[in-house]
Protein backbone atom coordinates (compact mmCIF):
# COMPACT_ATOMS: atom_id res chain seq x y z
CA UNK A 1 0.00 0.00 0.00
CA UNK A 2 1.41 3.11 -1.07
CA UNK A 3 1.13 6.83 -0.34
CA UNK A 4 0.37 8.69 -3.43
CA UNK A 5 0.94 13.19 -3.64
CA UNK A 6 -0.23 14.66 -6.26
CA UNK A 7 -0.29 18.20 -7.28
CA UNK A 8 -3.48 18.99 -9.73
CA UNK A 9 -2.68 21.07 -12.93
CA UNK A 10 -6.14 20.74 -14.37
CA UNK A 11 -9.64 20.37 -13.46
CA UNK A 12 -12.80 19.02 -14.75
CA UNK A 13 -16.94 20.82 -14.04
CA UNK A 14 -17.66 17.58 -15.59
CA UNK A 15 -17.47 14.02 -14.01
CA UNK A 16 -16.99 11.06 -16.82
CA UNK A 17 -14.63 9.00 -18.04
CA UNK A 18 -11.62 11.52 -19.02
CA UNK A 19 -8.52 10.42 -18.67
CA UNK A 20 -6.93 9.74 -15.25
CA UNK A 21 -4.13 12.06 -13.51
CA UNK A 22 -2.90 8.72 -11.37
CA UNK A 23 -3.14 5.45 -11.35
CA UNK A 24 -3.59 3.59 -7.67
CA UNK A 25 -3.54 0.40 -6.64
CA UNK A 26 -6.45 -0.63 -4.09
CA UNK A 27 -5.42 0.09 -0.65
CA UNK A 28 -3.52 3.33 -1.41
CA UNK A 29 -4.19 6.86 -0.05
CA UNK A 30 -3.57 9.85 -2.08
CA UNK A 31 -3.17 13.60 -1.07
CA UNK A 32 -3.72 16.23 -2.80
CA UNK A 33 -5.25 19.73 -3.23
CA UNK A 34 -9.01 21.17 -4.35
CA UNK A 35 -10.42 24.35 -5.36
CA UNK A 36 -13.34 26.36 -4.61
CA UNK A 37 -16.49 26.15 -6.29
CA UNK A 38 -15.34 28.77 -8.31
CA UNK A 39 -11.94 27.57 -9.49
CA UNK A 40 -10.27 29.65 -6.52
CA UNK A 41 -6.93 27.50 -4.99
CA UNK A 42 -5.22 28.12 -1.95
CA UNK A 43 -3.79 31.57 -2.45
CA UNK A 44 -7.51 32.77 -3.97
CA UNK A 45 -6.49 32.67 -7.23
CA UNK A 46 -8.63 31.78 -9.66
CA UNK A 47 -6.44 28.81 -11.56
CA UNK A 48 -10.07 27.39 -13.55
CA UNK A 49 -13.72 27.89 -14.11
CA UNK A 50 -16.32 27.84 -11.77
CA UNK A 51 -18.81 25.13 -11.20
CA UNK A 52 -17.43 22.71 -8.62
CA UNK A 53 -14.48 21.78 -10.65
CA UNK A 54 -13.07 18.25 -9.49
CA UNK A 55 -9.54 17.00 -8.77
CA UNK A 56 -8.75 13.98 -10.37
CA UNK A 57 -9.78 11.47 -12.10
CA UNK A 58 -7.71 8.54 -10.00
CA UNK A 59 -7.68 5.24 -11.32
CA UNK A 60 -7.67 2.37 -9.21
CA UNK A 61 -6.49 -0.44 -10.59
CA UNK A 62 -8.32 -3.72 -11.19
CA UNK A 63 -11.35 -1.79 -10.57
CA UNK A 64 -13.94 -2.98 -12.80
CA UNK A 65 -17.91 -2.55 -13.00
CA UNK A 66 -19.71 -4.63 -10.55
CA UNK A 67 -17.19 -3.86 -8.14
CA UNK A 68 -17.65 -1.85 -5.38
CA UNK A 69 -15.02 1.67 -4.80
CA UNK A 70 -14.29 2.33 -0.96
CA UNK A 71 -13.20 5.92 -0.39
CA UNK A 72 -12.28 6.53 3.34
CA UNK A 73 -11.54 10.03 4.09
CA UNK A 74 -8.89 10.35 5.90
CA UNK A 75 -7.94 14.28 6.01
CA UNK A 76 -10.41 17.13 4.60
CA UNK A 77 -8.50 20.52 5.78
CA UNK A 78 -9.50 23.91 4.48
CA UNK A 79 -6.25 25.66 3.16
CA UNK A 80 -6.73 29.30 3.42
CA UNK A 81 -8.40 32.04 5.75
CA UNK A 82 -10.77 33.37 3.03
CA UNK A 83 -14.32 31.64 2.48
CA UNK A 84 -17.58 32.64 0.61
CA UNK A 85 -20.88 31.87 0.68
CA UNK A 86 -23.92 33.42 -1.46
CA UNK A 87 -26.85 35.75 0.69
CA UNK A 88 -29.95 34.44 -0.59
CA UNK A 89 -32.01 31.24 -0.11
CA UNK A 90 -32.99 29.29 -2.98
CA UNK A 91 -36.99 30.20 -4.14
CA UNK A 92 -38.02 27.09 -4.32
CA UNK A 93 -37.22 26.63 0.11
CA UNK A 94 -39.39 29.29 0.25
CA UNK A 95 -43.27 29.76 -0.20
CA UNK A 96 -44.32 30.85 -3.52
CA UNK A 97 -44.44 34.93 -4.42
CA UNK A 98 -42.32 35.62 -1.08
CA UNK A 99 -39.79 38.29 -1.82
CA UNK A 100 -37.24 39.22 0.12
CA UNK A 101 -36.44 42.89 1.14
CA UNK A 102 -32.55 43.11 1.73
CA UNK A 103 -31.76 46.78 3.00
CA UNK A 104 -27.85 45.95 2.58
CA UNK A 105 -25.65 45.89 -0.81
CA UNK A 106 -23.60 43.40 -2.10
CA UNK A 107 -20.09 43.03 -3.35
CA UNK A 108 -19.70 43.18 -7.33
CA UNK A 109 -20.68 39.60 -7.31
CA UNK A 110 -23.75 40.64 -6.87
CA UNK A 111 -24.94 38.35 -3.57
CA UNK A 112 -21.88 36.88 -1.66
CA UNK A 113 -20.86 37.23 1.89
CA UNK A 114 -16.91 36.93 2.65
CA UNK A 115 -16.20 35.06 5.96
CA UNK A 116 -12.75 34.37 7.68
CA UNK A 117 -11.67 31.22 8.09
CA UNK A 118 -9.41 30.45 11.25
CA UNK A 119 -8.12 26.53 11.27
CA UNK A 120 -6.45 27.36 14.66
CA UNK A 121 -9.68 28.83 16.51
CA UNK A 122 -11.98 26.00 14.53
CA UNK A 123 -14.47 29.16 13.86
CA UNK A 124 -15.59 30.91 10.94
CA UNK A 125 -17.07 34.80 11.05
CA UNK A 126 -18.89 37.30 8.32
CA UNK A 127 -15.82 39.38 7.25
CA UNK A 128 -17.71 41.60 4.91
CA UNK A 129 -20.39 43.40 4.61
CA UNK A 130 -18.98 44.50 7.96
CA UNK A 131 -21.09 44.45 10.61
CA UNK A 132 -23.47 41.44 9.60
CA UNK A 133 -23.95 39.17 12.55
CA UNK A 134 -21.46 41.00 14.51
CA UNK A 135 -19.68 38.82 16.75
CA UNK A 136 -21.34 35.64 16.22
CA UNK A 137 -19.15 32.45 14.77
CA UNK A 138 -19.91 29.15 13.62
CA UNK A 139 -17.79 26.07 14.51
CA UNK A 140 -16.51 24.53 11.25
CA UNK A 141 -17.44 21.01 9.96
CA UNK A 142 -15.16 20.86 7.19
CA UNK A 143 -17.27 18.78 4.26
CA UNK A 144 -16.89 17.74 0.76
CA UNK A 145 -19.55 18.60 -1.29
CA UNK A 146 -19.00 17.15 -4.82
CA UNK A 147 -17.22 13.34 -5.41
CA UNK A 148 -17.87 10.41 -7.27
CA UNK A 149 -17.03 8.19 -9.85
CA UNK A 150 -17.48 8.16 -13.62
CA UNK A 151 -20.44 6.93 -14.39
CA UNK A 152 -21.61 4.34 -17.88
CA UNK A 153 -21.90 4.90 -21.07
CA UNK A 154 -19.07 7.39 -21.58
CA UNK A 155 -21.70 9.81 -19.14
CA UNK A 156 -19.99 12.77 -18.30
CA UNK A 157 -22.38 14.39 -15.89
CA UNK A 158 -22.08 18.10 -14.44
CA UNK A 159 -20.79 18.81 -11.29
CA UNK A 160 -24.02 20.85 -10.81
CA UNK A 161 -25.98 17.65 -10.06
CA UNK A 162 -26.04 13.95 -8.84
CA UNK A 163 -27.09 10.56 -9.35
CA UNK A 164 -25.89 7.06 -9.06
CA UNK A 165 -22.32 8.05 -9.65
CA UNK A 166 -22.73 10.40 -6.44
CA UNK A 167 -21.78 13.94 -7.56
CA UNK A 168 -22.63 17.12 -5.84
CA UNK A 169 -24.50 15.91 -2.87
CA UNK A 170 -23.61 18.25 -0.77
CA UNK A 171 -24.36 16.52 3.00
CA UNK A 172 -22.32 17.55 5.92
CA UNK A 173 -22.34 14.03 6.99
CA UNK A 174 -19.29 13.56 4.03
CA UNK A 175 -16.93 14.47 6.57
CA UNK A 176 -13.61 13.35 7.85
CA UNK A 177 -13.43 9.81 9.40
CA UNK A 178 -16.00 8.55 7.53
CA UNK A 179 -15.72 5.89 4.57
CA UNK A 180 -18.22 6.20 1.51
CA UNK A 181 -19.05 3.44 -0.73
CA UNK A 182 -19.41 3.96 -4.87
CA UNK A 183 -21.11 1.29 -7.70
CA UNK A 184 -17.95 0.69 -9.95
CA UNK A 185 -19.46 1.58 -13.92
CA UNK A 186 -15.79 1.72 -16.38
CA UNK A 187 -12.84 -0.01 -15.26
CA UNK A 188 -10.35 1.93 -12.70
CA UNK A 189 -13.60 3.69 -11.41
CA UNK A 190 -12.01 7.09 -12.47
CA UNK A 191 -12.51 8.74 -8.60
CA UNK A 192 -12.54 12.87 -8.26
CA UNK A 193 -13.11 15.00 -5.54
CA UNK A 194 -13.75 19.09 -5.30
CA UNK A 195 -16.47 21.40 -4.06
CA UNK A 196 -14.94 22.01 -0.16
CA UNK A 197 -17.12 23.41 2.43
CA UNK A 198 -15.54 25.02 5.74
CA UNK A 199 -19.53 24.59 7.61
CA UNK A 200 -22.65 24.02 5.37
CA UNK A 201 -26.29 24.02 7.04
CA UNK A 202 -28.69 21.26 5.81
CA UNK A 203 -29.81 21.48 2.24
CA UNK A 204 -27.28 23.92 1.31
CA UNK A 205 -30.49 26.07 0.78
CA UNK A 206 -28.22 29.37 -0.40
CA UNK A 207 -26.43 26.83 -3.14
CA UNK A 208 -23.21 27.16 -1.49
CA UNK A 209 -21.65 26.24 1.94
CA UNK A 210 -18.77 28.37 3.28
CA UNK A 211 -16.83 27.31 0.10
CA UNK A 212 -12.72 27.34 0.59
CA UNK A 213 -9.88 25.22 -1.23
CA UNK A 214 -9.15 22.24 0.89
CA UNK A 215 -5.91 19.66 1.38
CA UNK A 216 -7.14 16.36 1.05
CA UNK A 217 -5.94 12.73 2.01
CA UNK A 218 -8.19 9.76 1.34
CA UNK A 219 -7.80 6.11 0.33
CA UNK A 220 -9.21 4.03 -2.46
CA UNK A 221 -9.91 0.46 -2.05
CA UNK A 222 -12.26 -2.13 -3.66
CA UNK A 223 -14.79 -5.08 -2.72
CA UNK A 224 -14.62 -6.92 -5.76
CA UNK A 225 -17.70 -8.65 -7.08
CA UNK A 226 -20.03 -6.62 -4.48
CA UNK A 227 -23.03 -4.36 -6.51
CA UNK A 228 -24.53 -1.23 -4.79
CA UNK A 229 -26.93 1.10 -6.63
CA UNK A 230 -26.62 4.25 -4.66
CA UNK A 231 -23.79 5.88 -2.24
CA UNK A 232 -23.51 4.51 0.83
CA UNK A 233 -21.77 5.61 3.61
CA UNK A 234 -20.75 4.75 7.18
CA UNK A 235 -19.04 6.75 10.41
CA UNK A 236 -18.48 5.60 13.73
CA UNK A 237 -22.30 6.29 14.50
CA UNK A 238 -24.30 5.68 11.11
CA UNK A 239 -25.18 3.29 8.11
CA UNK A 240 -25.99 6.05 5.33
CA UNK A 241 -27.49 6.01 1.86
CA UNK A 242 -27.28 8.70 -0.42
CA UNK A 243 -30.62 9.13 -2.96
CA UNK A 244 -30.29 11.64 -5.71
CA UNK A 245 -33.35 12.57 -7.86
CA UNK A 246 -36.03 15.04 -8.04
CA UNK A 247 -38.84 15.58 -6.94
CA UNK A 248 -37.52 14.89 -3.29
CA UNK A 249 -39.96 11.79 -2.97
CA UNK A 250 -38.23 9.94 -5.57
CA UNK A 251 -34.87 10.61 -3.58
CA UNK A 252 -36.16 9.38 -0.40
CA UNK A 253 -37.40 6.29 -2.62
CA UNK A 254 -33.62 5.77 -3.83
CA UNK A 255 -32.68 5.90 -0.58
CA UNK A 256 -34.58 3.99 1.54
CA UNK A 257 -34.57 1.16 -1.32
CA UNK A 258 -30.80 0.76 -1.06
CA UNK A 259 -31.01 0.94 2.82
CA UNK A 260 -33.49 -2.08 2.94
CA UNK A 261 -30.97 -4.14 0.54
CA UNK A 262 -27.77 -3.14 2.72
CA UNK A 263 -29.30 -4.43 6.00
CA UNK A 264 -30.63 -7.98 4.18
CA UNK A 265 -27.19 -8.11 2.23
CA UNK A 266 -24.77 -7.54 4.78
CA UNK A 267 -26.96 -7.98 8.09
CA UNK A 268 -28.71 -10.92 7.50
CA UNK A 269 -32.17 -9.52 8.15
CA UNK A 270 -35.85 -10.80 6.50
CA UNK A 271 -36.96 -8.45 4.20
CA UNK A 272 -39.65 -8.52 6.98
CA UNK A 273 -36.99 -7.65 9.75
CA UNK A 274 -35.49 -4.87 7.51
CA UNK A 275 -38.81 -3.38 6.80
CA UNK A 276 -40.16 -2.97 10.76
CA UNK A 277 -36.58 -2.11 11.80
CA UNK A 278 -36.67 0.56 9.66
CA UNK A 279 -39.87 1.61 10.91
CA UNK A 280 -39.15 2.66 13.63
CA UNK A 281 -35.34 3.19 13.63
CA UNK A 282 -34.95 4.85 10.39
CA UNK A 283 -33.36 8.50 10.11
CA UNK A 284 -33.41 11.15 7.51
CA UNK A 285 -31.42 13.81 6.56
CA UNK A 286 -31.40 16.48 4.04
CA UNK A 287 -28.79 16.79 1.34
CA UNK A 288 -28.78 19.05 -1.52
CA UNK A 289 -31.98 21.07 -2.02
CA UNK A 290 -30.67 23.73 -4.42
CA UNK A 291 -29.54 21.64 -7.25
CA UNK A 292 -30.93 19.89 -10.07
CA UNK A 293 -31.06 16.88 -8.40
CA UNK A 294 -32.11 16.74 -4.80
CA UNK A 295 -30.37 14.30 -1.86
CA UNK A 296 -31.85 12.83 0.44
CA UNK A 297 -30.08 10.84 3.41
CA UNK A 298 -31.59 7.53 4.77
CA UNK A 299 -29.35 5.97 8.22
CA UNK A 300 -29.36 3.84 10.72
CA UNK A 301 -27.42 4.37 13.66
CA UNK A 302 -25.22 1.09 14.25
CA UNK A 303 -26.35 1.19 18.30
CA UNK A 304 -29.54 0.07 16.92
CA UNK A 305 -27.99 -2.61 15.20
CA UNK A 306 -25.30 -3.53 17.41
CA UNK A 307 -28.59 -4.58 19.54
CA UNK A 308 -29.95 -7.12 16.85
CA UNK A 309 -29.36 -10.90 18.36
């Protein structure tokens, strides 16, 4: 097992099968950099275009489709003090014809709010417009927003949206420490990795979280022969199952659907078992509700199943 650095000279808005920056073999980690959503690195410089533009592809080698791509990861570390996030919530998280009446202006953006980003402290603050929410800070929960794998067919999907392949999900459960499961669909599973948020509420309901250039470490490994359909996930706490679709039904469909065939695949349970388990253990939480494609989280935390005879 090897330990893989790579330094990104190019960046894709697109996630498909281009052609790889480094090949892996299963079991190896890899760090490397990301940009911001808008192509901004480390120093702020703007070094691509905007729209969640991904690091990578990685290949992993012997990866082929049916096989199953495990991504633990291992370090997600915002890499400068300057964040942004946009002002305004999405119109569709709010009721029809409601308009809101902002009495401040914007930079020439148009609607984005600057924040400082302090790694030592482990805060975040509004740097400008000066003045907003004076003195109040927010912990960060470093996240990645936007990962996946290339997806069939020659797809190359923007990083705008999601699906099967993952993509820009945008939950703040994708956090350090925690090890996220793809469906294999070419061979090498082509991996990237981009969109870093410093803290992100639920939904991402502005369309962005506090998005910053991160340093990344994470490791690629395989389950050969093992088919998913969705994203899973698990932490120390939770089974997770990332749904992608809209309307937000159809999401929660994906979802739950995956969840049910996880606990009879790999716990053993009746479809009966799985189904009143679920019942009454299930938990939800909200991924993306600003993109084309909404997410929707279905878990389980693994007390509940630690307590299964």
């Amino acid at each position: 097992m090897a330990h893989h650095i790579f330094e990104p000279t190019h960046y894709h808005t697109t996630i498909g099968s281009h052609s790889p920056v480094l090949e892996v073999a299963a079991g190896d980690s890899v760090s490397t950099t990301t940009v911001d959503s808008r192509g901004g690195d480390a120093s702020g410089a703007l070094v691509t275009e905007r729209g969640n533009p991904q690091t990578g592809p990685f290949l992993v080698k012997g990866a082929q489709p049916g096989d199953c791509l495990v991504v633990r990861l291992d370090q997600l570390h915002p890499n400068r003090r300057q964040g942004y996030t946009r002002g305004v919530i999405a119109p569709n998280v709010l009721e029809p014809g409601f308009v809101p009446q902002f009495d401040d202006l914007f930079d020439d953006d148009g609607e984005y709010i600057q924040w400082t980003v302090d790694t030592d402290a482990g805060t975040a603050h509004v740097a400008e417009p000066e003045g907003l929410l004076a003195g109040f800070t927010l912990p960060l929960e470093p996240m990645v927003g936007c990962f996946g794998v290339a997806p069939a067919r020659g797809e190359a999907i923007s990083t705008a949206t999601s699906s099967m392949h993952g993509g820009n999900m945008d939950y703040r459960g994708f956090r350090q420490g925690v090890t996220v499961y793809f469906p294999v669909f070419v061979p090498g599973a082509l991996f990237f990795l981009g969109d870093g948020h410093a803290v992100q509420g639920d939904g991402e309901i502005v369309g962005t979280g506090i998005e910053i250039s991160f340093d990344v470490t994470f490791t690629l490994d395989l389950v050969k022969g093992k088919r998913i359909s969705w994203p899973r996930a698990e932490s120390d706490e939770y089974l997770m199952v990332a749904g992608n679709a809209r309307p937000l039904d159809q999401a929660v469909q994906h979802a739950t659907t995956e969840m049910v065939q996880w606990l009879q695949q790999d716990y053993a349970l009746s479809a009966r078992a799985a189904h009143v388990l679920l019942g009454q253990a299930v938990e939800y939480d909200l991924g993306n509700v600003f993109d084309p494609a909404y997410t929707m989280i279905c878990k389980i935390s693994k007390s509940v199943l630690a307590r299964l005879a």
